[in-house]
C-alpha atoms as a PDB file:
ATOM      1  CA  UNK A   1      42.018  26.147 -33.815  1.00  0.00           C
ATOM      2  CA  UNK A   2      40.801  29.560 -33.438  1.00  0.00           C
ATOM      3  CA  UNK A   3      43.593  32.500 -32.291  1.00  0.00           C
ATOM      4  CA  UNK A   4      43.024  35.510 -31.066  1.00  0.00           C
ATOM      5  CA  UNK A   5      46.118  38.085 -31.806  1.00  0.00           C
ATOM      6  CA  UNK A   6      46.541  41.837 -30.167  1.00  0.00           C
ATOM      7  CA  UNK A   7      47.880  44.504 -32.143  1.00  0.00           C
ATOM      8  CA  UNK A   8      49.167  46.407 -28.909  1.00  0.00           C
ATOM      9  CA  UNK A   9      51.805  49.459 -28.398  1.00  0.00           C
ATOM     10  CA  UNK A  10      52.631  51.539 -25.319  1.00  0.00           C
ATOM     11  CA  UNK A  11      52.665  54.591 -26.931  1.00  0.00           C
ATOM     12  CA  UNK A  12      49.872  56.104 -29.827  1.00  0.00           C
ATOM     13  CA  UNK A  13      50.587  57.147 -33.371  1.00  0.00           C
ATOM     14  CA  UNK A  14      52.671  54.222 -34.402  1.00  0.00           C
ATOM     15  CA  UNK A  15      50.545  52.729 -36.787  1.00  0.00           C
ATOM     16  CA  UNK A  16      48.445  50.167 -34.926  1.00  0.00           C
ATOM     17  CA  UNK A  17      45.138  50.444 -36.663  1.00  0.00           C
ATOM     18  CA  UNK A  18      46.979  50.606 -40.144  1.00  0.00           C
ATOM     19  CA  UNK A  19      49.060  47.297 -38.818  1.00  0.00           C
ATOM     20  CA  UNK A  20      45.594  46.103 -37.559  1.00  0.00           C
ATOM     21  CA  UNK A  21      43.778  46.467 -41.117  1.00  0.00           C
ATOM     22  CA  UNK A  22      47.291  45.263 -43.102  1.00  0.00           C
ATOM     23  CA  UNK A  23      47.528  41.883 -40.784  1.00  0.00           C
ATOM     24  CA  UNK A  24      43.912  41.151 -40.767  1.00  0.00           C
ATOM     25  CA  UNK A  25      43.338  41.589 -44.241  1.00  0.00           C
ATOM     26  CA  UNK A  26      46.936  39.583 -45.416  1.00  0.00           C
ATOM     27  CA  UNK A  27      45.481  36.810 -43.394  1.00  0.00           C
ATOM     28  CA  UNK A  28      41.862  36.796 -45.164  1.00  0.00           C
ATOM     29  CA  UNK A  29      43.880  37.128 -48.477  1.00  0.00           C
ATOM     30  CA  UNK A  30      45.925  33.943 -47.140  1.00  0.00           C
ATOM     31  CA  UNK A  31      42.468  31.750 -47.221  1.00  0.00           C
ATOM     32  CA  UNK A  32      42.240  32.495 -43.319  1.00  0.00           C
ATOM     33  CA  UNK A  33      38.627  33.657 -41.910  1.00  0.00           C
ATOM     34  CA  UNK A  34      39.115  36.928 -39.755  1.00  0.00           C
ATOM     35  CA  UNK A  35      37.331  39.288 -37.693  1.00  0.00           C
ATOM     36  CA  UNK A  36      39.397  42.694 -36.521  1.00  0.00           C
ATOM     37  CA  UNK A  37      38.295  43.937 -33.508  1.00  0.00           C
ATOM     38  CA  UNK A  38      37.978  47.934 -32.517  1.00  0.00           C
ATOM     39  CA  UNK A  39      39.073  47.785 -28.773  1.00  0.00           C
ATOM     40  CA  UNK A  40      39.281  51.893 -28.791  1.00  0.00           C
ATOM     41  CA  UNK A  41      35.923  53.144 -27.221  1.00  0.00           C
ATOM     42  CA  UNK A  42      35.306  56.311 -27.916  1.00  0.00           C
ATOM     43  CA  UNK A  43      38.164  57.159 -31.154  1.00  0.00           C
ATOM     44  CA  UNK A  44      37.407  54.488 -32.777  1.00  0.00           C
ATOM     45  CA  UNK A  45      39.373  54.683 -36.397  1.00  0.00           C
ATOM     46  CA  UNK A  46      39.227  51.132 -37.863  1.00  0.00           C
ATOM     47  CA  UNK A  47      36.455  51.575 -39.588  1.00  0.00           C
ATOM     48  CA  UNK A  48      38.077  54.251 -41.436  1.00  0.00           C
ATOM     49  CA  UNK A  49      40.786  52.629 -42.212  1.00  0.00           C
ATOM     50  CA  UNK A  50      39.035  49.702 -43.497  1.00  0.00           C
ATOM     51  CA  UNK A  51      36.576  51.507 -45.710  1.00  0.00           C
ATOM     52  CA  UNK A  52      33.360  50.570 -44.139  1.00  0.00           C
ATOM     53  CA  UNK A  53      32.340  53.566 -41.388  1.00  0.00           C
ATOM     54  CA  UNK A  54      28.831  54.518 -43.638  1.00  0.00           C
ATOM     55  CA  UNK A  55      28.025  50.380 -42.877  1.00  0.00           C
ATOM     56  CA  UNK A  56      28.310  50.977 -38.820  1.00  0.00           C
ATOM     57  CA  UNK A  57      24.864  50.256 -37.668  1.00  0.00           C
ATOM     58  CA  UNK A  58      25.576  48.230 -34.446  1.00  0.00           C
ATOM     59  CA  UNK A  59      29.386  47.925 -32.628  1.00  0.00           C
ATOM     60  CA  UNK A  60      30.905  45.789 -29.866  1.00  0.00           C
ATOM     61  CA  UNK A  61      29.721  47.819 -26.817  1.00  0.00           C
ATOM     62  CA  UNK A  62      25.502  47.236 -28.455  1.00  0.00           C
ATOM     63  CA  UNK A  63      26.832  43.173 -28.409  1.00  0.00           C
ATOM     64  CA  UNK A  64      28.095  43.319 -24.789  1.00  0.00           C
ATOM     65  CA  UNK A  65      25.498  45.694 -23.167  1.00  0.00           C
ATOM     66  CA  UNK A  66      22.847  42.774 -25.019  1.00  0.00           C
ATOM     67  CA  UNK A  67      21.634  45.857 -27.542  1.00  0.00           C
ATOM     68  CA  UNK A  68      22.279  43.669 -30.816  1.00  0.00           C
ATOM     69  CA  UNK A  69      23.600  39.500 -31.814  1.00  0.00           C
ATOM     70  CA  UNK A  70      26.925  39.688 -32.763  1.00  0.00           C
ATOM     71  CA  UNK A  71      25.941  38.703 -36.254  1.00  0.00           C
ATOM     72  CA  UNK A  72      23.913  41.860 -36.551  1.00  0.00           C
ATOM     73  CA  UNK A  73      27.130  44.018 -35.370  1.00  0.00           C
ATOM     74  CA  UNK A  74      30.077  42.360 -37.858  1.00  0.00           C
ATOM     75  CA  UNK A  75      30.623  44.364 -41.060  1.00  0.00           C
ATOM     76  CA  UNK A  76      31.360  41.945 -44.053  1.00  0.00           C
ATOM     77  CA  UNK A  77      34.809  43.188 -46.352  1.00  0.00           C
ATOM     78  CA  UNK A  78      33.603  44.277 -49.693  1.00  0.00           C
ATOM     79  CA  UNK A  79      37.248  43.123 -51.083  1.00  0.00           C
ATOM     80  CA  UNK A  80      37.829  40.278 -49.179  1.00  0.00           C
ATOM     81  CA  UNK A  81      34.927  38.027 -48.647  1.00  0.00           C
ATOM     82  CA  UNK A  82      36.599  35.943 -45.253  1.00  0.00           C
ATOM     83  CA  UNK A  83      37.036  39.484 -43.567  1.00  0.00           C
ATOM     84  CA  UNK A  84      34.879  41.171 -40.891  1.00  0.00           C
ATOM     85  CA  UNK A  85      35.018  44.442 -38.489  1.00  0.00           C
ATOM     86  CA  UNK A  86      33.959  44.595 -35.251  1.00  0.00           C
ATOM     87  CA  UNK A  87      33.520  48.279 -34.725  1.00  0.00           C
ATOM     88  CA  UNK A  88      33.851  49.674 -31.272  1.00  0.00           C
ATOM     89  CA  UNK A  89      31.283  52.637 -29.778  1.00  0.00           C
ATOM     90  CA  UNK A  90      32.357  56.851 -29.698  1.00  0.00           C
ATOM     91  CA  UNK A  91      30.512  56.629 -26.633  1.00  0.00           C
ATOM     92  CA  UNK A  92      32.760  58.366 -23.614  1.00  0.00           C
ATOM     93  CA  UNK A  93      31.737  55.510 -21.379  1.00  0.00           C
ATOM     94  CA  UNK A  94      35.125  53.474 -21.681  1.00  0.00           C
ATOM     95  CA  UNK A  95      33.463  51.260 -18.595  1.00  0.00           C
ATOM     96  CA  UNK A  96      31.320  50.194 -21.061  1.00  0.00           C
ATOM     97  CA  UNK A  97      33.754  47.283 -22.238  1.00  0.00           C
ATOM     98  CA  UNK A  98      33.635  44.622 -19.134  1.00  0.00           C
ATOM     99  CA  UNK A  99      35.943  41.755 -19.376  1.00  0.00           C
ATOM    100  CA  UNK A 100      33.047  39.259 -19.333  1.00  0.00           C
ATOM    101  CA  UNK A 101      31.670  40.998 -22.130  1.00  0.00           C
ATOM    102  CA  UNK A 102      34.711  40.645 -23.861  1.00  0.00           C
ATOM    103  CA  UNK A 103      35.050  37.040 -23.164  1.00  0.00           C
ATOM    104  CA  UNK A 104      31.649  36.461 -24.409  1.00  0.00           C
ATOM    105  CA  UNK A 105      32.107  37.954 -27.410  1.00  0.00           C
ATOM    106  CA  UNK A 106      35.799  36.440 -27.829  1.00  0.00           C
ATOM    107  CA  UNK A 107      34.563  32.906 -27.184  1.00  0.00           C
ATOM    108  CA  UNK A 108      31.493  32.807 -29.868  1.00  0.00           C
ATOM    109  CA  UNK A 109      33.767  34.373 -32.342  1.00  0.00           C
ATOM    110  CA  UNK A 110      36.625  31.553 -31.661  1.00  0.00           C
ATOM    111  CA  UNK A 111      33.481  29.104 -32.714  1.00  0.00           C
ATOM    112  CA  UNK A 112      33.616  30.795 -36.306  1.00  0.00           C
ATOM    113  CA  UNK A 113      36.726  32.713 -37.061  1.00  0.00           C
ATOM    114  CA  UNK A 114      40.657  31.214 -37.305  1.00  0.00           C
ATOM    115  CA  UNK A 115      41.594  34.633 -36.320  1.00  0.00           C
ATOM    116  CA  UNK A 116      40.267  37.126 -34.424  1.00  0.00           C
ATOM    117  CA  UNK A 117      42.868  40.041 -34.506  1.00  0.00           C
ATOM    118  CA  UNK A 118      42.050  43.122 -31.319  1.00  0.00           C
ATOM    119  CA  UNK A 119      43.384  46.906 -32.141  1.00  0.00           C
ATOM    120  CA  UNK A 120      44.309  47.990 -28.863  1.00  0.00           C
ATOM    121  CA  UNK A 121      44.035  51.160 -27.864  1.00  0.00           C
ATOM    122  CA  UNK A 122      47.549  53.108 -26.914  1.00  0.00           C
ATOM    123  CA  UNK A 123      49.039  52.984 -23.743  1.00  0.00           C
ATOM    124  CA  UNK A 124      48.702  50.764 -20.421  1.00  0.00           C
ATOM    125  CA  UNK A 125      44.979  52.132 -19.398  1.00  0.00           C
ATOM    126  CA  UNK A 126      41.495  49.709 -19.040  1.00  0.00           C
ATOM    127  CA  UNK A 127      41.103  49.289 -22.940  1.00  0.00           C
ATOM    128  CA  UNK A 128      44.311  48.153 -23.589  1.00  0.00           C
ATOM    129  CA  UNK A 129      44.355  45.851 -20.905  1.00  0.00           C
ATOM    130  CA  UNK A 130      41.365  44.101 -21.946  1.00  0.00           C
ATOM    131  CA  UNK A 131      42.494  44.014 -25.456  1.00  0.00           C
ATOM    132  CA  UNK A 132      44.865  41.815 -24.714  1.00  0.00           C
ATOM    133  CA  UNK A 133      44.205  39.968 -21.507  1.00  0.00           C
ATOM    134  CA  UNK A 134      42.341  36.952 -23.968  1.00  0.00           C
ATOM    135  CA  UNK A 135      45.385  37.019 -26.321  1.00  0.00           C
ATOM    136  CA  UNK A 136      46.905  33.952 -27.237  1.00  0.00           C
ATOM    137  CA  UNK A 137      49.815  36.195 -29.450  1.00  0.00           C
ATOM    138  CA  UNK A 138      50.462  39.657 -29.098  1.00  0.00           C
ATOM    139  CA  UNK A 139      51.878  42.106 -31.813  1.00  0.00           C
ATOM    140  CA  UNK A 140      53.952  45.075 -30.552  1.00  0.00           C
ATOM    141  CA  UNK A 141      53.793  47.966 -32.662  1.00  0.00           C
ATOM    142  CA  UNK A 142      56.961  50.401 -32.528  1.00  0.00           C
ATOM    143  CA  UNK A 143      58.790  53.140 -34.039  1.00  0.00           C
ATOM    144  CA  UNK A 144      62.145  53.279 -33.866  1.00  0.00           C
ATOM    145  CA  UNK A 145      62.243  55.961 -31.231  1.00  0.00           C
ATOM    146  CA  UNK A 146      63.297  55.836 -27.960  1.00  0.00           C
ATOM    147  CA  UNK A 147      59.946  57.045 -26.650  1.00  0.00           C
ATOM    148  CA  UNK A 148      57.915  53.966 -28.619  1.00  0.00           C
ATOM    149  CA  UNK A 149      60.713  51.377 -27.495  1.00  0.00           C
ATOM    150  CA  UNK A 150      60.623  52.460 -23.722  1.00  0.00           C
ATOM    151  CA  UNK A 151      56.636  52.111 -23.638  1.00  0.00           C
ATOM    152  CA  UNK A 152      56.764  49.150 -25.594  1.00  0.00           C
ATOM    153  CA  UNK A 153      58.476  47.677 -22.744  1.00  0.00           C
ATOM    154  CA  UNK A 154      56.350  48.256 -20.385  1.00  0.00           C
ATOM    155  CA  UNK A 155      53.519  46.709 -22.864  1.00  0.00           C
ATOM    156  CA  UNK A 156      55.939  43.651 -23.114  1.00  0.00           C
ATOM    157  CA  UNK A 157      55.571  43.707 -19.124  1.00  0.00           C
ATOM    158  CA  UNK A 158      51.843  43.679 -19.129  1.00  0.00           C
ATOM    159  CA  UNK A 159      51.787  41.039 -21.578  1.00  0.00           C
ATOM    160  CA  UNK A 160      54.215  38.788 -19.308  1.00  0.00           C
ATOM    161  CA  UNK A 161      52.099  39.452 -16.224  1.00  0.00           C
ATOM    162  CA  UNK A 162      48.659  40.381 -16.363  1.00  0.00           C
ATOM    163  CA  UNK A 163      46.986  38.024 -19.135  1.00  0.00           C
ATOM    164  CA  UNK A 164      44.991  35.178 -18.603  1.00  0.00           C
ATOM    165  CA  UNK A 165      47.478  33.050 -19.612  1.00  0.00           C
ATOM    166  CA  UNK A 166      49.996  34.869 -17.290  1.00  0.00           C
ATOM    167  CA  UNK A 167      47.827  34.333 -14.554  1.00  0.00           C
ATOM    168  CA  UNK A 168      47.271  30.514 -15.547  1.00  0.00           C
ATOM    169  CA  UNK A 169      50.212  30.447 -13.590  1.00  0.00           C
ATOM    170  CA  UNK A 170      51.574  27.088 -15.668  1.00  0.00           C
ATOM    171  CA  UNK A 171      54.177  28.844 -17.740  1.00  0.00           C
ATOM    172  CA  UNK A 172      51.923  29.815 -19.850  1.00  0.00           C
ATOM    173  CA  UNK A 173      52.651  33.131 -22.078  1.00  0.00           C
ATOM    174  CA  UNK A 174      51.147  35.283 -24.749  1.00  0.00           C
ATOM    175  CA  UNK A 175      53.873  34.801 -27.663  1.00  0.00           C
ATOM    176  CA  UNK A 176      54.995  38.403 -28.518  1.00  0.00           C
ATOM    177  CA  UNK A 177      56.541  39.433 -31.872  1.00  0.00           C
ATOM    178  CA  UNK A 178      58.284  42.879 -32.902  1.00  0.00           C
ATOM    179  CA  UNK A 179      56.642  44.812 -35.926  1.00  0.00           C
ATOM    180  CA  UNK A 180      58.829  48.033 -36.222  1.00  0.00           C
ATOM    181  CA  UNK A 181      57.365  51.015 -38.211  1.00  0.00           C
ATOM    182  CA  UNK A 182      58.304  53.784 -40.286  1.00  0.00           C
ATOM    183  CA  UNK A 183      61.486  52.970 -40.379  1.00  0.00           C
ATOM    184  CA  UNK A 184      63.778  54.273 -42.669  1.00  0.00           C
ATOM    185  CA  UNK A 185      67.178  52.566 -42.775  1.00  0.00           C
ATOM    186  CA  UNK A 186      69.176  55.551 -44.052  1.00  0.00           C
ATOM    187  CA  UNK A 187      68.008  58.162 -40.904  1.00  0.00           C
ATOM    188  CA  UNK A 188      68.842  55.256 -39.054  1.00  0.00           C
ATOM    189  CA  UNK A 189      72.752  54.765 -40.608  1.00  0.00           C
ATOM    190  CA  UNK A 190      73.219  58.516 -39.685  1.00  0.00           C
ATOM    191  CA  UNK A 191      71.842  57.610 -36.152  1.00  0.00           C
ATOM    192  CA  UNK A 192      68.535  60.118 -36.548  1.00  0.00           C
ATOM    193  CA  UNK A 193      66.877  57.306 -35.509  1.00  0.00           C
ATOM    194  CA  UNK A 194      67.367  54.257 -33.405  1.00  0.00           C
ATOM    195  CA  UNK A 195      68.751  50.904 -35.753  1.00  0.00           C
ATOM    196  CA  UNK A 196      66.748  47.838 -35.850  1.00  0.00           C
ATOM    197  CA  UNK A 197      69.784  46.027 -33.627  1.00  0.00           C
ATOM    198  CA  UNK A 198      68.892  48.981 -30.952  1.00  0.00           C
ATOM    199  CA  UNK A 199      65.571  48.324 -30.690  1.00  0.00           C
ATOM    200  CA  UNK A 200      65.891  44.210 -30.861  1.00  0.00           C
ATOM    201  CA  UNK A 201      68.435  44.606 -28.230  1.00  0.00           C
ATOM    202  CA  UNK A 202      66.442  46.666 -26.024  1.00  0.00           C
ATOM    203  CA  UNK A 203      62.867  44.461 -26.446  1.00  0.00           C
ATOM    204  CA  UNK A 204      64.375  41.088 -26.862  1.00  0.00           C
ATOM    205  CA  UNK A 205      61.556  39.636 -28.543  1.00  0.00           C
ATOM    206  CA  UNK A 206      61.504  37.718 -31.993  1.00  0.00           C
ATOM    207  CA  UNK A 207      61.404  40.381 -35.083  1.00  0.00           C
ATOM    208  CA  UNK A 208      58.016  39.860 -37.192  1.00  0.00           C
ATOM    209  CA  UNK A 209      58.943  42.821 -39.384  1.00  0.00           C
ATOM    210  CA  UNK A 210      60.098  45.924 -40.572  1.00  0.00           C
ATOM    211  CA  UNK A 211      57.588  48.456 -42.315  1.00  0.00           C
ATOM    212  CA  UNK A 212      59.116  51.118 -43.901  1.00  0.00           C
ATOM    213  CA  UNK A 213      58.469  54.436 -43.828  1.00  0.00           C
ATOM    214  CA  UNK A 214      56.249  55.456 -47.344  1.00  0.00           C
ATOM    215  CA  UNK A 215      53.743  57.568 -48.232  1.00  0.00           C
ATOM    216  CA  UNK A 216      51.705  55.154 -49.647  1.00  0.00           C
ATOM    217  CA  UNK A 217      50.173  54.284 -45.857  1.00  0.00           C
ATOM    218  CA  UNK A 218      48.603  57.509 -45.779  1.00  0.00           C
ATOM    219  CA  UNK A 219      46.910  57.162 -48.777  1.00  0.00           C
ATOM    220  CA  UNK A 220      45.526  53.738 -48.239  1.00  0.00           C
ATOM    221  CA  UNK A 221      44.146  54.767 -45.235  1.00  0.00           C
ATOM    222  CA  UNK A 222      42.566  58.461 -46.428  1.00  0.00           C
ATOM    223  CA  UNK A 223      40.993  56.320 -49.354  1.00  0.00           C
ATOM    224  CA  UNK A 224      39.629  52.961 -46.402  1.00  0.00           C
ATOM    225  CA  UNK A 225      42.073  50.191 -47.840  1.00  0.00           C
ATOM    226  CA  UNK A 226      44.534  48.258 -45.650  1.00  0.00           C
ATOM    227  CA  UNK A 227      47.760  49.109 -46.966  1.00  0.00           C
ATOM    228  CA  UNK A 228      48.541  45.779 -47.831  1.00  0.00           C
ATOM    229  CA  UNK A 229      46.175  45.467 -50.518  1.00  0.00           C
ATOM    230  CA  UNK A 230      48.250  48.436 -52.226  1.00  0.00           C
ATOM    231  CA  UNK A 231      50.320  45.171 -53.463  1.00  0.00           C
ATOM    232  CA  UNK A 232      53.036  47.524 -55.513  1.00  0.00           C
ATOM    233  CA  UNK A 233      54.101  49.051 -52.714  1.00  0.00           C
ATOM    234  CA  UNK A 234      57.020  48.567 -50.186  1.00  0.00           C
ATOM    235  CA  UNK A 235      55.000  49.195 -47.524  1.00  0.00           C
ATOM    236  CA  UNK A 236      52.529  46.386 -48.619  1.00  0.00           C
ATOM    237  CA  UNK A 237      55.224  44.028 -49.783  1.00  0.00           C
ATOM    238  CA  UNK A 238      56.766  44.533 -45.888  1.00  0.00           C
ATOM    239  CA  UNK A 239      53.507  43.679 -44.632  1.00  0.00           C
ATOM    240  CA  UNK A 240      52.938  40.863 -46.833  1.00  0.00           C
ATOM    241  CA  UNK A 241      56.199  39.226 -45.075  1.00  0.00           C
ATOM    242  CA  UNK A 242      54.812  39.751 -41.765  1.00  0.00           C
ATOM    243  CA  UNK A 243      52.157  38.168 -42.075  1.00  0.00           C
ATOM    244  CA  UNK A 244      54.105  34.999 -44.058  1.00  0.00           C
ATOM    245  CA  UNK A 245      56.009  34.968 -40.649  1.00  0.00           C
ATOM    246  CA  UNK A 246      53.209  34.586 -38.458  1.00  0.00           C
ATOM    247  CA  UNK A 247      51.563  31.553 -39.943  1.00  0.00           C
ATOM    248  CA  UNK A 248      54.949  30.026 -39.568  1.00  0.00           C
ATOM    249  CA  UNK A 249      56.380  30.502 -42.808  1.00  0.00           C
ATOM    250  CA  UNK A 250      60.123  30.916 -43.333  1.00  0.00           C
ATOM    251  CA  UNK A 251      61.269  34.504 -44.876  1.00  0.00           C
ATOM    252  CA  UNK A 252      63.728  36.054 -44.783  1.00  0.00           C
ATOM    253  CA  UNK A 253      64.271  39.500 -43.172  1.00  0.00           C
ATOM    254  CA  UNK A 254      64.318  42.638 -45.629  1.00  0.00           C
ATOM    255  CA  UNK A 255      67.777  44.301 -45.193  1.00  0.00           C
ATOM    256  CA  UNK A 256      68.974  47.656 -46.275  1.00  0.00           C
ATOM    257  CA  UNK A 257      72.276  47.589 -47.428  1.00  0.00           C
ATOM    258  CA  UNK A 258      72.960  50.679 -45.377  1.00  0.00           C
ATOM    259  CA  UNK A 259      72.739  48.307 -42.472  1.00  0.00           C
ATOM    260  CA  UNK A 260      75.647  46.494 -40.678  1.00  0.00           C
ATOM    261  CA  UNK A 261      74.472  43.215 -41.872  1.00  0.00           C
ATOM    262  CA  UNK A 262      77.058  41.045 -39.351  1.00  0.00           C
ATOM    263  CA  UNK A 263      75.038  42.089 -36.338  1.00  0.00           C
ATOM    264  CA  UNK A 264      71.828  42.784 -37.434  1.00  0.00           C
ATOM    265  CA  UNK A 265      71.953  39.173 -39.288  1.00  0.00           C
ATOM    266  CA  UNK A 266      72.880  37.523 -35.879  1.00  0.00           C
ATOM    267  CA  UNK A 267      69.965  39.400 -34.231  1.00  0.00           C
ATOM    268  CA  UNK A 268      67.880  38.378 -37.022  1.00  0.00           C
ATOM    269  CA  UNK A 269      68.227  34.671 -35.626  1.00  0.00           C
ATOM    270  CA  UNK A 270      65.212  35.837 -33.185  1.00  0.00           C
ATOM    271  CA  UNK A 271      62.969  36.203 -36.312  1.00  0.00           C
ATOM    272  CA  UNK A 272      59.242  34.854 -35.417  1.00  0.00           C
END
């Protein structure tokens, strides 16, 4: 059965489209077929990230306004042949994504894909709510700062309240998971940063991962790979573990020795 999964985060700069490309593409590279969706009319930047913005002929907005098929807008991975993009529009219009639009294009793409993964744009406004009112999971994307934490939070409240399946009004609820970036455990023991039992504490929702903090994202994304595909790296090897944890597998949290592993072991019991 098809899933569609936001990659969502109150405030910008956190890494979204990079967690975006890394989930999408460690799911293809599972055997999974998935399409990542640009949701961010007008800056659009997954394209970029995944290597393919010279192949942008037609995006989401031609598919909803009825310009192109949807088959003639998807952008096939070079690396990974059960990968696709979705590229979103730089046109200023941000009306130009309707939720029936969004639907439609959601509910042929469930006929195809096991995953359809949606970079939201930052923040609360019309884009991100539409790229995650079809969710059926939702990945938050924070650093640990109190900035990112407090605007997660009101994400998480969105989420909780103004989905479709919120407003199902069964008890029905997107299933939200944690993904905390840049992190780097040794700021964090010297408290120039907030500690992963901080933000858990704070967002109460189950932990999916913890990316840390490396140059090698940078690179992957100035050259158009996901991260992940970087497969020597910590960053990649962080993502790879996400991703396990999504599709249900069972492994264990990464732990820096700096941390207080009592605690953060118990808080660990929320993993996804």
């Amino acid at each position: 059965m098809s899933k569609v999964i936001v990659v969502t985060s109150g405030k910008g700069g956190v890494g979204k489209t990079t967690s975006s490309a890394a989930v999408s593409a460690g799911l293809a590279m599972r055997g999974k077929k998935v399409v990542v969706i640009d949701f961010d009319v007008g800056l659009r930047n997954l394209d970029m990230i995944m290597g393919c913005e010279r192949r942008v002929v037609f995006d989401f907005i031609n598919v909803i306004q009825g310009d192109a098929k949807l088959k003639q807008a998807l952008i096939k991975d070079r690396r990974l042949e059960n990968l696709f993009v979705l590229p979103t529009s730089q046109t200023r219009d941000k009306d130009a994504l309707t939720q029936e639009g969004v639907k439609a294009v959601l509910d042929e793409l469930r006929e195809e894909f096991d995953y359809i993964v949606c970079d939201s744009p930052a923040g609360i406004e019309r884009g991100a709510h539409l790229a995650m009112y079809y969710a059926d999971e939702a990945i938050v994307v924070t650093n640990p700062e109190v900035s990112s934490v407090r605007d997660s939070d009101r994400v998480l409240g969105l989420l909780n309240s103004k989905t479709h399946l919120a407003e199902k009004g069964d008890g029905s609820a997107v299933k939200s998971h944690l993904l905390l970036t840049r992190f780097d455990a040794q700021r964090a023991s010297t408290g120039d940063m907030m500690s992963v039992e901080d933000v858990l504490e704070i967002l109460a929702i189950p932990l999916l991962g913890i990316i840390p903090e490396s140059p090698t994202v940078l690179r992957a994304s100035n050259v158009g790979m996901p991260v992940i595909l970087d497969e020597k790296s910590a960053a990649a090897k962080a993502y790879e573990d996400a991703v396990g944890r999504l599709v249900g597998e069972q492994i264990e949290m990464r732990i820096n020795p700096a941390e207080r592993r009592g605690l953060l072991q118990r808080l660990l019991g929320r993993t996804a």
